[in-house]
PDB file of N, CA and C in Angstrom:
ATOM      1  N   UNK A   1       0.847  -1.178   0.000  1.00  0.00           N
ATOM      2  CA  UNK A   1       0.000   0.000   0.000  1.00  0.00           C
ATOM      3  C   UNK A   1       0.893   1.241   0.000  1.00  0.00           C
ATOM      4  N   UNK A   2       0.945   1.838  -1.109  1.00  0.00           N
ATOM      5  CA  UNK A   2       1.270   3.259  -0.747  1.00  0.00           C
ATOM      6  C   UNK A   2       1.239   4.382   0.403  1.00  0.00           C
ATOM      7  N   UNK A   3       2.421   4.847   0.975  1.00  0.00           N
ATOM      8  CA  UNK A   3       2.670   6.186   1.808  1.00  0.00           C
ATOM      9  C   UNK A   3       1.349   7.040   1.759  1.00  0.00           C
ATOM     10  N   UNK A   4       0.888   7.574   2.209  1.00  0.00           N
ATOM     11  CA  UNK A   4      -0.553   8.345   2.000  1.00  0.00           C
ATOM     12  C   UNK A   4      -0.250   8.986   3.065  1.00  0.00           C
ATOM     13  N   UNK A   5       0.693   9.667   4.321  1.00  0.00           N
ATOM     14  CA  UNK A   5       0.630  10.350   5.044  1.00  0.00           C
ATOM     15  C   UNK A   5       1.067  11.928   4.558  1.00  0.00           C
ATOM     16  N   UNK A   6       0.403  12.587   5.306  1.00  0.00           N
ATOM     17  CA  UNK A   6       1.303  14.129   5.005  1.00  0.00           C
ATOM     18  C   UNK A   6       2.325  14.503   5.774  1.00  0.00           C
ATOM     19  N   UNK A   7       2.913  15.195   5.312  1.00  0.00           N
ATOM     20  CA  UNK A   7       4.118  15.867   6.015  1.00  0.00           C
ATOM     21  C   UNK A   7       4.196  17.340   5.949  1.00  0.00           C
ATOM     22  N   UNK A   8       4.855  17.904   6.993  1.00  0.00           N
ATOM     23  CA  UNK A   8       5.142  19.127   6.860  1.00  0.00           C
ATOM     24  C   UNK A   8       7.111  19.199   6.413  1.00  0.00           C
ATOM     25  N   UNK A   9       7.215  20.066   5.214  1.00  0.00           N
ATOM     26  CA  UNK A   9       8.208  20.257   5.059  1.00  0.00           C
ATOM     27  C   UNK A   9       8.927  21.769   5.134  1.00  0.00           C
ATOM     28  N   UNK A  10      10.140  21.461   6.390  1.00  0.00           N
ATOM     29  CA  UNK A  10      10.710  22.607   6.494  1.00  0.00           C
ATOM     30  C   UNK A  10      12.388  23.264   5.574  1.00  0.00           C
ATOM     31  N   UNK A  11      12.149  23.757   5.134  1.00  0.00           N
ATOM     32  CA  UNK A  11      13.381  24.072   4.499  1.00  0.00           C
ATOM     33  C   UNK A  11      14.774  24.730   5.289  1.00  0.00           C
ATOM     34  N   UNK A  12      15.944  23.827   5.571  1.00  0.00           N
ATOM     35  CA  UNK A  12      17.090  24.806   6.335  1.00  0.00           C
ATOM     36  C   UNK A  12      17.948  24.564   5.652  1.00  0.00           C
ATOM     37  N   UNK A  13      19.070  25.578   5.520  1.00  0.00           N
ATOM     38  CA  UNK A  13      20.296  25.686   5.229  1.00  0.00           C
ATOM     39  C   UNK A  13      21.226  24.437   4.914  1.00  0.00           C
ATOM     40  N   UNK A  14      21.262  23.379   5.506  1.00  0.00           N
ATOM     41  CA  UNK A  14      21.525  22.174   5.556  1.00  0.00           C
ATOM     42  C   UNK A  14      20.337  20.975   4.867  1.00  0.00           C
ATOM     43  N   UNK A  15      19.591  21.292   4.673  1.00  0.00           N
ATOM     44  CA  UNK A  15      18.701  20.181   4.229  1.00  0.00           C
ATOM     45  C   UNK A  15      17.181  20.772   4.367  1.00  0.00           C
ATOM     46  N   UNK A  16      16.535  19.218   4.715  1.00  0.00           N
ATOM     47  CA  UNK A  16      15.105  19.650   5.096  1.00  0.00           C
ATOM     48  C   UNK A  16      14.440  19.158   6.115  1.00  0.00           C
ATOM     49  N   UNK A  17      13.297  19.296   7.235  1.00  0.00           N
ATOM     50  CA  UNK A  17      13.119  18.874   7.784  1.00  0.00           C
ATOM     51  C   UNK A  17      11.371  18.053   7.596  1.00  0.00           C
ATOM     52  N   UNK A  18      11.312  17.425   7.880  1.00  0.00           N
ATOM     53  CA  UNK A  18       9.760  16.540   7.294  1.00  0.00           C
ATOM     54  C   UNK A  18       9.364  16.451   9.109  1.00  0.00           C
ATOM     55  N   UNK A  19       8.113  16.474   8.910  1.00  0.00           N
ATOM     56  CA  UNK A  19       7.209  16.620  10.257  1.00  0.00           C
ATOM     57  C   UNK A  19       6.269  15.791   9.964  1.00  0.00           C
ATOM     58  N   UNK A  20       6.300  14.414   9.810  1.00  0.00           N
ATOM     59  CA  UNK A  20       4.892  13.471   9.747  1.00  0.00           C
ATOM     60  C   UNK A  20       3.160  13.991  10.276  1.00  0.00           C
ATOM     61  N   UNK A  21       2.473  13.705  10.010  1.00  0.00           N
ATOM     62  CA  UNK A  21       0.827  14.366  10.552  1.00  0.00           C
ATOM     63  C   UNK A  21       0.835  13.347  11.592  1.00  0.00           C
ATOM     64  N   UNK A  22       1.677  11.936  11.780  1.00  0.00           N
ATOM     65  CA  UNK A  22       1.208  11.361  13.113  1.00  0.00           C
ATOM     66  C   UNK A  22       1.815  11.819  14.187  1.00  0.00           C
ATOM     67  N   UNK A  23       2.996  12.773  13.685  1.00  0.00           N
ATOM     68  CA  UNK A  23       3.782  13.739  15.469  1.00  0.00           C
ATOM     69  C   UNK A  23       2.588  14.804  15.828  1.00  0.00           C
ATOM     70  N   UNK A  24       2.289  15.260  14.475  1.00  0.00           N
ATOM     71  CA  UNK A  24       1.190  16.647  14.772  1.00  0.00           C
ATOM     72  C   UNK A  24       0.067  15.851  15.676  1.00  0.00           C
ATOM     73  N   UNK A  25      -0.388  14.884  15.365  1.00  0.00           N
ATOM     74  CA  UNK A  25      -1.402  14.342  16.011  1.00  0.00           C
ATOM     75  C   UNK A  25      -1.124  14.065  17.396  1.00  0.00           C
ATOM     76  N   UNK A  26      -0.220  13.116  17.638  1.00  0.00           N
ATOM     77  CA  UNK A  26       0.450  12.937  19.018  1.00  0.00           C
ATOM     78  C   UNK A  26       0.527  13.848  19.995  1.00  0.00           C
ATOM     79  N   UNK A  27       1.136  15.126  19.290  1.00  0.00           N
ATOM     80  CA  UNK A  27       1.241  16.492  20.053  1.00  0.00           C
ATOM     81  C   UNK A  27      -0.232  17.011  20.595  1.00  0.00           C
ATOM     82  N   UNK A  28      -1.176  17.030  19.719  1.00  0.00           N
ATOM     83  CA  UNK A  28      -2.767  17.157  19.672  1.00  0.00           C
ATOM     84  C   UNK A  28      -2.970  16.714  20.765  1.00  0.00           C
ATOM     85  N   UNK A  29      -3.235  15.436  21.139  1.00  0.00           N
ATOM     86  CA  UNK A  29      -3.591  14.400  21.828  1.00  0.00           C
ATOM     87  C   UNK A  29      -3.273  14.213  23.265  1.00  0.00           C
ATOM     88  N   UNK A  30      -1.898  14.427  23.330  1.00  0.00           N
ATOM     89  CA  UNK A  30      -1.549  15.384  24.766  1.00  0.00           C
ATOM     90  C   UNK A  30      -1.920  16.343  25.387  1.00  0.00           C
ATOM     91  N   UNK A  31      -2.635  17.267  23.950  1.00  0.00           N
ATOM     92  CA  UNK A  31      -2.649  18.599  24.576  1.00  0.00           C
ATOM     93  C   UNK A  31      -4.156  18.387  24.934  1.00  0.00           C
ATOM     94  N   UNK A  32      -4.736  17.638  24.257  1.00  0.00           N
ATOM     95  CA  UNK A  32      -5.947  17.254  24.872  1.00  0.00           C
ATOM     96  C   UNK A  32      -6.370  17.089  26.285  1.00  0.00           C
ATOM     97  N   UNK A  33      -5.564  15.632  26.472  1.00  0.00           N
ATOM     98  CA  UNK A  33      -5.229  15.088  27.751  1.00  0.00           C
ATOM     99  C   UNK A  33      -5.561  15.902  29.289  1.00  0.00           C
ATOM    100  N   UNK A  34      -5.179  16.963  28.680  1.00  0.00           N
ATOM    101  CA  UNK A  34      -4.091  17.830  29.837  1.00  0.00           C
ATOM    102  C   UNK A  34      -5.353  18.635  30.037  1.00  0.00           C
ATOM    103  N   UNK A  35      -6.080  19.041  29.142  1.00  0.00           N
ATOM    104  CA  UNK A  35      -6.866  19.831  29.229  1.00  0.00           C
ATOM    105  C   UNK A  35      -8.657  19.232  30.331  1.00  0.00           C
ATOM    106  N   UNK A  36      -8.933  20.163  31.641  1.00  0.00           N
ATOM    107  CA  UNK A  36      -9.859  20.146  32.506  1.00  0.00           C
ATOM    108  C   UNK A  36     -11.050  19.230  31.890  1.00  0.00           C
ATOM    109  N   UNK A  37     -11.956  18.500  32.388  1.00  0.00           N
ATOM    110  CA  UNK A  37     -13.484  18.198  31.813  1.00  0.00           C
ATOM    111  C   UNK A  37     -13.423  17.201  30.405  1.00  0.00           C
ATOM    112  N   UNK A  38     -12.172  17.346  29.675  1.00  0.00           N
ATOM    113  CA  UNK A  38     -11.830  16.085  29.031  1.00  0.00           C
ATOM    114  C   UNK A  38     -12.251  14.700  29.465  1.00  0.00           C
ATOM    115  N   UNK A  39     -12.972  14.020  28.952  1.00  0.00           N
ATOM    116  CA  UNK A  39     -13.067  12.455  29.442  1.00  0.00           C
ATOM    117  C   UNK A  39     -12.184  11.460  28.555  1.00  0.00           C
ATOM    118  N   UNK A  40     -12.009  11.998  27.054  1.00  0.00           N
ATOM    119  CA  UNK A  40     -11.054  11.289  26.021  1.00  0.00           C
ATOM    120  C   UNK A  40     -11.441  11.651  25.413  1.00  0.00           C
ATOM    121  N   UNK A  41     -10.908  11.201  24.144  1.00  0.00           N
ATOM    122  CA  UNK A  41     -10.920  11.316  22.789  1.00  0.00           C
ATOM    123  C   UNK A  41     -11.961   9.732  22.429  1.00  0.00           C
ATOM    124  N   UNK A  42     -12.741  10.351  21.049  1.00  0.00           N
ATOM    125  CA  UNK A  42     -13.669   9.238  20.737  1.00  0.00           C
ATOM    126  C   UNK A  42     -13.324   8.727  19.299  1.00  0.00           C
ATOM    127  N   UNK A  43     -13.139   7.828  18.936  1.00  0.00           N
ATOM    128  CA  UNK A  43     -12.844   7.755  17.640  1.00  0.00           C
ATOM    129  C   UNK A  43     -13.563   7.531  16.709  1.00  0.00           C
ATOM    130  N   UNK A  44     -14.218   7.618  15.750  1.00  0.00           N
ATOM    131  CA  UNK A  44     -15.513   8.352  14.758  1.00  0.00           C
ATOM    132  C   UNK A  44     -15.790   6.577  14.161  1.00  0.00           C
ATOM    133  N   UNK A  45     -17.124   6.662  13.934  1.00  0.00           N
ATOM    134  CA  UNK A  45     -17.399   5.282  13.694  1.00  0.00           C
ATOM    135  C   UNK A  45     -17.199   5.088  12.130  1.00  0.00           C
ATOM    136  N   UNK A  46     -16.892   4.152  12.276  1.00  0.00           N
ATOM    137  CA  UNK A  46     -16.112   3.113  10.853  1.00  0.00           C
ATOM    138  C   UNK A  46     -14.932   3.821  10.959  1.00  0.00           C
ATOM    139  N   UNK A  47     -14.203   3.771  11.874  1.00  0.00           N
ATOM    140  CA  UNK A  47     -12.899   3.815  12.030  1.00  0.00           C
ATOM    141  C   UNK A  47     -12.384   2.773  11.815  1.00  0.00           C
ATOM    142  N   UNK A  48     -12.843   1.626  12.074  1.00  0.00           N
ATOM    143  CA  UNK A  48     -11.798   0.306  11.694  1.00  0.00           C
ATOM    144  C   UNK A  48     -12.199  -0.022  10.514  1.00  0.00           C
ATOM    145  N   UNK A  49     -12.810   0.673   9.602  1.00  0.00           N
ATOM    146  CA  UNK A  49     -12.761   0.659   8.016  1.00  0.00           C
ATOM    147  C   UNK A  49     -11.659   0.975   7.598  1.00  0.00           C
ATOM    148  N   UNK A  50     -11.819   2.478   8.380  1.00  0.00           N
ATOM    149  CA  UNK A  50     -10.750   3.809   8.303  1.00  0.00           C
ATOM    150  C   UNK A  50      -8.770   2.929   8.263  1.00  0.00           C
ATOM    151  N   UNK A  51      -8.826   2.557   9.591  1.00  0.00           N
ATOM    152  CA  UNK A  51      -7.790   1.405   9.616  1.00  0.00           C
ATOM    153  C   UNK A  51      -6.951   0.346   7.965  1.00  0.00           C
ATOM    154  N   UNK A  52      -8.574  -0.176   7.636  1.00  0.00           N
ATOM    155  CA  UNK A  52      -8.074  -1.321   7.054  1.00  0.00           C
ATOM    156  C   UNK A  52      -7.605  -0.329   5.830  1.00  0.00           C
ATOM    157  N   UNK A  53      -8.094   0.454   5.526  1.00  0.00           N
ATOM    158  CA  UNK A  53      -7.833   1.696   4.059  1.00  0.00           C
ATOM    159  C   UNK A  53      -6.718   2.486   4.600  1.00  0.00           C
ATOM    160  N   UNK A  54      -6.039   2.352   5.326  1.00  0.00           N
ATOM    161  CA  UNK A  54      -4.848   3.371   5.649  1.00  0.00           C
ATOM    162  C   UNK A  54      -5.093   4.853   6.460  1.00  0.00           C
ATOM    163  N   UNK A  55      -5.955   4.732   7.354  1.00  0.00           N
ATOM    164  CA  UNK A  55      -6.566   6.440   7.213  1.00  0.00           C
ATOM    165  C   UNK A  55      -6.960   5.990   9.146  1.00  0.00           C
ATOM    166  N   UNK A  56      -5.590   5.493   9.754  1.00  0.00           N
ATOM    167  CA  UNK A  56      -5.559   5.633  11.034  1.00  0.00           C
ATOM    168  C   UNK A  56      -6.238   6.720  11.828  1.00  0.00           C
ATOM    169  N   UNK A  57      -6.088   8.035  11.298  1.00  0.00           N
ATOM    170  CA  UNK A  57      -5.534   8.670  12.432  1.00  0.00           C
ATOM    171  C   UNK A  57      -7.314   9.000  13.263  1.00  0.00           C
ATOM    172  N   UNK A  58      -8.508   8.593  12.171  1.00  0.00           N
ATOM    173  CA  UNK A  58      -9.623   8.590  12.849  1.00  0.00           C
ATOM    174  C   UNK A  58     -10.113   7.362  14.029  1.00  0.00           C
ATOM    175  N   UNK A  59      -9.121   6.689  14.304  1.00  0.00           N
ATOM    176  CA  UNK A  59      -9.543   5.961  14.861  1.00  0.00           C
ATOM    177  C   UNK A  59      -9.034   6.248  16.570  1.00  0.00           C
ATOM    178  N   UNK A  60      -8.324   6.917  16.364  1.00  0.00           N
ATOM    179  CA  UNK A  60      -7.613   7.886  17.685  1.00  0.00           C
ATOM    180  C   UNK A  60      -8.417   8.782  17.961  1.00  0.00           C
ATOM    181  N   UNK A  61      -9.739   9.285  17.410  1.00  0.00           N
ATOM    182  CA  UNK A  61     -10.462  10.645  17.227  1.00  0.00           C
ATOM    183  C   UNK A  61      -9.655  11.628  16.965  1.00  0.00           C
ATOM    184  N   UNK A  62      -8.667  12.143  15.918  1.00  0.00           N
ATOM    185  CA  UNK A  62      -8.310  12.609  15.641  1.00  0.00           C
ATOM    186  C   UNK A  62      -7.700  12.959  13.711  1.00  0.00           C
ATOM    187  N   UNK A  63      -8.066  14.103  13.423  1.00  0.00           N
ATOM    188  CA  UNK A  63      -7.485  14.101  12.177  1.00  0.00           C
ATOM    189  C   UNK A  63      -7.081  15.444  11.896  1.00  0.00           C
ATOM    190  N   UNK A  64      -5.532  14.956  11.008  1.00  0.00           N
ATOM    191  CA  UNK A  64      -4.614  16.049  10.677  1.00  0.00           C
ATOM    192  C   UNK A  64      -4.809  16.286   9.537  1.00  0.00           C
ATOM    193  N   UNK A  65      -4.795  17.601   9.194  1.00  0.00           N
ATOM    194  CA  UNK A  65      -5.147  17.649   7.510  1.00  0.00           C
ATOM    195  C   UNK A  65      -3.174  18.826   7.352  1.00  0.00           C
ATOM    196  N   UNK A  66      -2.658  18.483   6.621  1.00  0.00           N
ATOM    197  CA  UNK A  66      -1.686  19.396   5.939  1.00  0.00           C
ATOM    198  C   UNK A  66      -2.260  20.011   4.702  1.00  0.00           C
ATOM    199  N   UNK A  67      -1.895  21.282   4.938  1.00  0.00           N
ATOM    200  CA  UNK A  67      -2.401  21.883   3.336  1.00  0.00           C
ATOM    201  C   UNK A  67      -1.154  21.960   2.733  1.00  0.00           C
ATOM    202  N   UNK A  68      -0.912  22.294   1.427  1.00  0.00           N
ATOM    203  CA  UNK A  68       0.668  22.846   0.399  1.00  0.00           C
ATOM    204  C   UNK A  68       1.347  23.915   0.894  1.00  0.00           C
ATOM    205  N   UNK A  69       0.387  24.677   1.502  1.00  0.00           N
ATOM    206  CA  UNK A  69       1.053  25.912   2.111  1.00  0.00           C
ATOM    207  C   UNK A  69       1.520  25.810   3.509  1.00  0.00           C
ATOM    208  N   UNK A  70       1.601  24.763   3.791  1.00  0.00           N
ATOM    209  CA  UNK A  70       2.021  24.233   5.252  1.00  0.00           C
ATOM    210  C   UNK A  70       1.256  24.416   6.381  1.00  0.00           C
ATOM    211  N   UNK A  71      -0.315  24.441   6.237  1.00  0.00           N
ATOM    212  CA  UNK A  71      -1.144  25.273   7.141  1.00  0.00           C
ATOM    213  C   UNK A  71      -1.983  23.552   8.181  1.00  0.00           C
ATOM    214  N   UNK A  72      -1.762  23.916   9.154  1.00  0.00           N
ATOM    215  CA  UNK A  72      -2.689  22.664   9.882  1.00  0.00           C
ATOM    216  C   UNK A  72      -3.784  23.043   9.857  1.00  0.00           C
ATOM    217  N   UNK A  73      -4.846  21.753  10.070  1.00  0.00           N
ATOM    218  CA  UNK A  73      -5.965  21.937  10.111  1.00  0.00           C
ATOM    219  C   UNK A  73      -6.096  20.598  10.943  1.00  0.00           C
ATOM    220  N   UNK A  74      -7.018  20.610  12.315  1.00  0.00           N
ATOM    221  CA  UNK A  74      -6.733  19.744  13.360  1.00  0.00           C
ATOM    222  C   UNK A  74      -8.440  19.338  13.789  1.00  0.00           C
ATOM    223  N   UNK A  75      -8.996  18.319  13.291  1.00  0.00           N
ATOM    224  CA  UNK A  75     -10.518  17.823  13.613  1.00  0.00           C
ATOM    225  C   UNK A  75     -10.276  17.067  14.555  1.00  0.00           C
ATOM    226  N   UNK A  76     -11.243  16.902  16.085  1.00  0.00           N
ATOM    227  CA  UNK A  76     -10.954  15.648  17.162  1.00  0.00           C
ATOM    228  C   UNK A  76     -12.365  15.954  17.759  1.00  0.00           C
ATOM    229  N   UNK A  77     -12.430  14.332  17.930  1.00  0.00           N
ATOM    230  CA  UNK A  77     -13.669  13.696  18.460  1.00  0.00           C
ATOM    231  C   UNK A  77     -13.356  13.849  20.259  1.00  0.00           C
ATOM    232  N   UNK A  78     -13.879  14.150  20.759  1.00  0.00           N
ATOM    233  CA  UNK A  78     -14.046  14.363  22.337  1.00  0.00           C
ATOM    234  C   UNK A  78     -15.227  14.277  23.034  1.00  0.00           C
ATOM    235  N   UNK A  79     -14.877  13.299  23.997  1.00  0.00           N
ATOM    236  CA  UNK A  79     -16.175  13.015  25.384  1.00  0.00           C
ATOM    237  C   UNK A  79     -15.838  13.843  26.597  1.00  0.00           C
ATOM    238  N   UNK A  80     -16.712  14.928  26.985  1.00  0.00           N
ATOM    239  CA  UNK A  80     -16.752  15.663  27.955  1.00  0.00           C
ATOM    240  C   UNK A  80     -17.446  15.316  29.016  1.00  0.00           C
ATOM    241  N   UNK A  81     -16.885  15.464  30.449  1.00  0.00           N
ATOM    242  CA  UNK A  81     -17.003  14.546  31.716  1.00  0.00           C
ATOM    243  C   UNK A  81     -18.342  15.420  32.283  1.00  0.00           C
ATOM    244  N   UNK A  82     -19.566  14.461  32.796  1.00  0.00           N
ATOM    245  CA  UNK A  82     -20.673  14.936  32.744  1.00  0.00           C
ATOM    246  C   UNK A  82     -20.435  16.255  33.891  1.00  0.00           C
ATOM    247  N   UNK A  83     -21.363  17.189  33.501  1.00  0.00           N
ATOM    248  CA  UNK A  83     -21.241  18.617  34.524  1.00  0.00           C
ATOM    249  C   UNK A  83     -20.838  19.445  34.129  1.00  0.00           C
ATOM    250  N   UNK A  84     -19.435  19.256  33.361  1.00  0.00           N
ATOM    251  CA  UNK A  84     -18.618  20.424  32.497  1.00  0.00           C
ATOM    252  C   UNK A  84     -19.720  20.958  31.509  1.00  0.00           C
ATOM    253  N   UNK A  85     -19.160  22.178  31.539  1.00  0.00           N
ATOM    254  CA  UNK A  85     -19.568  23.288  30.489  1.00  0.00           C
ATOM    255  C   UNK A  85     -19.280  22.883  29.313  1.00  0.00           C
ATOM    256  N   UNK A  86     -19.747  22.329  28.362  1.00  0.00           N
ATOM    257  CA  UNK A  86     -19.666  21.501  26.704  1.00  0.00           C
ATOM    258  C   UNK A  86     -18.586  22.343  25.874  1.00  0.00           C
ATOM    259  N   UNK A  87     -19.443  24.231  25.977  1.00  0.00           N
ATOM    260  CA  UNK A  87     -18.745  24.896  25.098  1.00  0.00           C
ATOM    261  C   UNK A  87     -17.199  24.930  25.892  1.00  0.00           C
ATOM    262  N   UNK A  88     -16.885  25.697  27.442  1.00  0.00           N
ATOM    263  CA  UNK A  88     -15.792  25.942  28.059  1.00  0.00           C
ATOM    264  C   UNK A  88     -14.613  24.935  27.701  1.00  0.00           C
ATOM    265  N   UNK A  89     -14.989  23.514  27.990  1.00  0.00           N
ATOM    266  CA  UNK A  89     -14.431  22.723  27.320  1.00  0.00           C
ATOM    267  C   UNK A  89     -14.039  22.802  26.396  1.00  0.00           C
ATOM    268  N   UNK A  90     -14.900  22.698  25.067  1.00  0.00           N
ATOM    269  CA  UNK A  90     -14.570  22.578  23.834  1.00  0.00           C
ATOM    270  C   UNK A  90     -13.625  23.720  23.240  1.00  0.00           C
ATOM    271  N   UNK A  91     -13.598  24.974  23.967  1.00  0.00           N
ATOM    272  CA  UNK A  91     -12.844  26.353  23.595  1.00  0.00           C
ATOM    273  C   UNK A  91     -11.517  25.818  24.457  1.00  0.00           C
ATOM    274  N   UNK A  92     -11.340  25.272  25.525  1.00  0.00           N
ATOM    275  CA  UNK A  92      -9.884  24.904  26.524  1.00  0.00           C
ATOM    276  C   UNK A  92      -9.102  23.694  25.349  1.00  0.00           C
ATOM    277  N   UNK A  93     -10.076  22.993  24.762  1.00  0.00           N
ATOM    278  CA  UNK A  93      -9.396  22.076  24.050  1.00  0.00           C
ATOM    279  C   UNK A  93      -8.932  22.964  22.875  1.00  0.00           C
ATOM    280  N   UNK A  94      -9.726  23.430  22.037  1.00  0.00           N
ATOM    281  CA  UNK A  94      -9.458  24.319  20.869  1.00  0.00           C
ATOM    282  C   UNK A  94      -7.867  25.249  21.290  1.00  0.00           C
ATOM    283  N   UNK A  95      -8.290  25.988  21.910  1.00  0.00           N
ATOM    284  CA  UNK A  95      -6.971  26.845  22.193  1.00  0.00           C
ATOM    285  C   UNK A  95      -5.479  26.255  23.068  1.00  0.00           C
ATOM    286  N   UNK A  96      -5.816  24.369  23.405  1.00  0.00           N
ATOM    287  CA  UNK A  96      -4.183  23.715  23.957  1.00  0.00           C
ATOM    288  C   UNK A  96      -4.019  23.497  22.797  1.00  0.00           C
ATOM    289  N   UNK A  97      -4.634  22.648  22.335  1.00  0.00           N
ATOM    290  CA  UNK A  97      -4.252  21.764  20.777  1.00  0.00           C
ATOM    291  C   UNK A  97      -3.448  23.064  19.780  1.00  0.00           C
ATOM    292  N   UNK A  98      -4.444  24.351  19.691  1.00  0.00           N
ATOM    293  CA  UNK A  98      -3.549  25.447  18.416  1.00  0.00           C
ATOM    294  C   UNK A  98      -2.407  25.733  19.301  1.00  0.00           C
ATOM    295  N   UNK A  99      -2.244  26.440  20.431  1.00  0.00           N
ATOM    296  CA  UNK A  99      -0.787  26.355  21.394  1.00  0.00           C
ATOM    297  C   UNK A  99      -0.216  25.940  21.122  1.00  0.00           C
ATOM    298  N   UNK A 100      -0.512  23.906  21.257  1.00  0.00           N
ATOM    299  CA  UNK A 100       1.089  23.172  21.580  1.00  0.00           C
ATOM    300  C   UNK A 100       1.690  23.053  19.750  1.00  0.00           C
ATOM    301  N   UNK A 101       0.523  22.721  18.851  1.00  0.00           N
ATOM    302  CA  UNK A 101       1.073  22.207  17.854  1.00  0.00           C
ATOM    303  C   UNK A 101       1.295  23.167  17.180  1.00  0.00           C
ATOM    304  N   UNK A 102       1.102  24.222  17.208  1.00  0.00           N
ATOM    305  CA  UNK A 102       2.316  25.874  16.831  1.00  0.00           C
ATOM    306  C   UNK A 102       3.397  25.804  17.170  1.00  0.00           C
ATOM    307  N   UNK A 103       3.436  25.932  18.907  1.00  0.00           N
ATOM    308  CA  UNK A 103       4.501  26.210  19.565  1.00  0.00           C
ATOM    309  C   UNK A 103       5.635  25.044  19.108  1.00  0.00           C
ATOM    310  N   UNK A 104       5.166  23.475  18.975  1.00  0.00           N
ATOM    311  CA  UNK A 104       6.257  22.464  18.811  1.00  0.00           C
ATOM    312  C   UNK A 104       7.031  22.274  17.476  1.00  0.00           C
ATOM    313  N   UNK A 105       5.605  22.835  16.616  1.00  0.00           N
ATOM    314  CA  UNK A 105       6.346  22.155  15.035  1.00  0.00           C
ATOM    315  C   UNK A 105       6.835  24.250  14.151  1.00  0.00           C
ATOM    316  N   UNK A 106       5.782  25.087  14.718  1.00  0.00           N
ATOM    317  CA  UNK A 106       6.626  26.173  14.228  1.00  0.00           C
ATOM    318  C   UNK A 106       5.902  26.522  13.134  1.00  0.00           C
ATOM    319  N   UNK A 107       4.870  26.100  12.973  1.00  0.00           N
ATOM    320  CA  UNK A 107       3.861  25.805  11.346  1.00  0.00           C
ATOM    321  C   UNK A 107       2.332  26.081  12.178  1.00  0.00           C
ATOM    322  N   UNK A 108       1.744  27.414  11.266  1.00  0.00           N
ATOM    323  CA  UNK A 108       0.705  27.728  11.610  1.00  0.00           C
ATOM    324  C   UNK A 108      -0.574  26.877  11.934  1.00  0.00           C
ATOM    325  N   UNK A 109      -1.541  26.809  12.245  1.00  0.00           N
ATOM    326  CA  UNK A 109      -2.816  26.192  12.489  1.00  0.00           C
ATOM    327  C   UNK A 109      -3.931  26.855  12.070  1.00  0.00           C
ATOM    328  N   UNK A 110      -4.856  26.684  11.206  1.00  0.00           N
ATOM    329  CA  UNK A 110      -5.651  27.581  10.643  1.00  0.00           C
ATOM    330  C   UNK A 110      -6.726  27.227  11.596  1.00  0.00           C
ATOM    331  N   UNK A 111      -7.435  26.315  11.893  1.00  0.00           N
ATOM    332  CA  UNK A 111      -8.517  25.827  12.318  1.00  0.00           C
ATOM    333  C   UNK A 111      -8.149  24.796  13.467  1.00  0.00           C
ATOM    334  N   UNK A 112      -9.082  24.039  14.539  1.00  0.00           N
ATOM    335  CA  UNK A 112      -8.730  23.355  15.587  1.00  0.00           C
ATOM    336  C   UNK A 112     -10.773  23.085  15.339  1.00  0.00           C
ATOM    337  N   UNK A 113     -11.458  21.955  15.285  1.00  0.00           N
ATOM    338  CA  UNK A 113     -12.560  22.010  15.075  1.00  0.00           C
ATOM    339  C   UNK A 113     -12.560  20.481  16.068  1.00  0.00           C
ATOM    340  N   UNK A 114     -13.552  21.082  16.992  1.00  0.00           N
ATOM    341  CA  UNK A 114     -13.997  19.783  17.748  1.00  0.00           C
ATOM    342  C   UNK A 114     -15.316  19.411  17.852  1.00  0.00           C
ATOM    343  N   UNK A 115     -15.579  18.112  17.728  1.00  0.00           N
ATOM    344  CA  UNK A 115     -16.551  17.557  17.651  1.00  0.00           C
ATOM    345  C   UNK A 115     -16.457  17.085  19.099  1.00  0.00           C
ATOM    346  N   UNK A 116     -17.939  17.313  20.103  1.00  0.00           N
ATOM    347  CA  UNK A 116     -18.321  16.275  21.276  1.00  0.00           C
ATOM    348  C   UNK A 116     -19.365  15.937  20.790  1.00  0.00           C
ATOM    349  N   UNK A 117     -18.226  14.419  21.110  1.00  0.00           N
ATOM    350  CA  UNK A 117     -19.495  13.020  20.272  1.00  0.00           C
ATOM    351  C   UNK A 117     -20.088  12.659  21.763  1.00  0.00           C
ATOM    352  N   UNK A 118     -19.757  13.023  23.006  1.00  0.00           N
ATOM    353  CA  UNK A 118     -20.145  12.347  24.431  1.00  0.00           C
ATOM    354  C   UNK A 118     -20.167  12.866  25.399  1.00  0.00           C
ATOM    355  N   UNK A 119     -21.291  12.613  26.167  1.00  0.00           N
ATOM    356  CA  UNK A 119     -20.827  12.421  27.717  1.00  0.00           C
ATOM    357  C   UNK A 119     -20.543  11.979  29.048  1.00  0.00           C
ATOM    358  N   UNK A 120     -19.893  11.434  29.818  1.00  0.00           N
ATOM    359  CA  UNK A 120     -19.229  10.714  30.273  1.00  0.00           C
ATOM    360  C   UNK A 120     -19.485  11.228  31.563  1.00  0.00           C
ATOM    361  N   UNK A 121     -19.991  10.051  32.546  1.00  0.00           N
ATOM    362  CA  UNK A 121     -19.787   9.971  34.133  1.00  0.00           C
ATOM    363  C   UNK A 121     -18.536   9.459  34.912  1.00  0.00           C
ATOM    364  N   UNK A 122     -18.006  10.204  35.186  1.00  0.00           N
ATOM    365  CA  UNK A 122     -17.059   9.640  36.357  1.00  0.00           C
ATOM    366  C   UNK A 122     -16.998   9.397  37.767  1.00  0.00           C
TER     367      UNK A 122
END
């Protein structure tokens, strides 16, 4: 099966640097984590379609889109822990996720779009 991932490519003096969409994601996913009223990440159904066709990264609830112009674009499925504020949440997640994966890879973020597919008792 053919490579089908994106990359971000940086240009330096010495070479180049390639940034896979599964670090961008990883980074995402932490920043999730971390973030208050989070219960997890949900992963979008027929994800293990998603799987068998190469197209992982929905099965993590998460998807990286690279544009040509090097711009992220960051979709994630999230279950919010019953009581929390849906939107407060969903804006704490929106604004770790554009933070960390700016701050780590150095490459803008156009969008951060979350879906709550849930809610969750603890």
């Amino acid at each position: 099966m053919a490579d089908s991932k994106q990359y971000i490519e940086q240009m330096q003096d010495n070479g180049s640097i390639l940034i896979s969409e599964d670090v961008v994601a990883t980074i995402a996913i932490h920043a999730i984590q971390e973030v208050e009223g989070v219960a997890g990440l949900n992963g979008k159904p027929g994800a293990d379609i998603a799987d068998l066709i190469g197209k992982k990264s929905w099965s993590k609830g998460i998807k990286i889109t690279i544009s040509e112009g090097n711009e992220i674009t960051v979709e994630c499925n999230v279950n919010i822990v019953y009581g929390q504020s849906v939107v407060s949440v969903a804006q704490a997640v929106q604004s770790a996720v554009h933070n960390a994966v700016e701050s780590m890879t150095g490459v803008p973020v156009v969008s951060v779009n979350v879906n709550v597919c849930g809610i969750v008792r603890q």
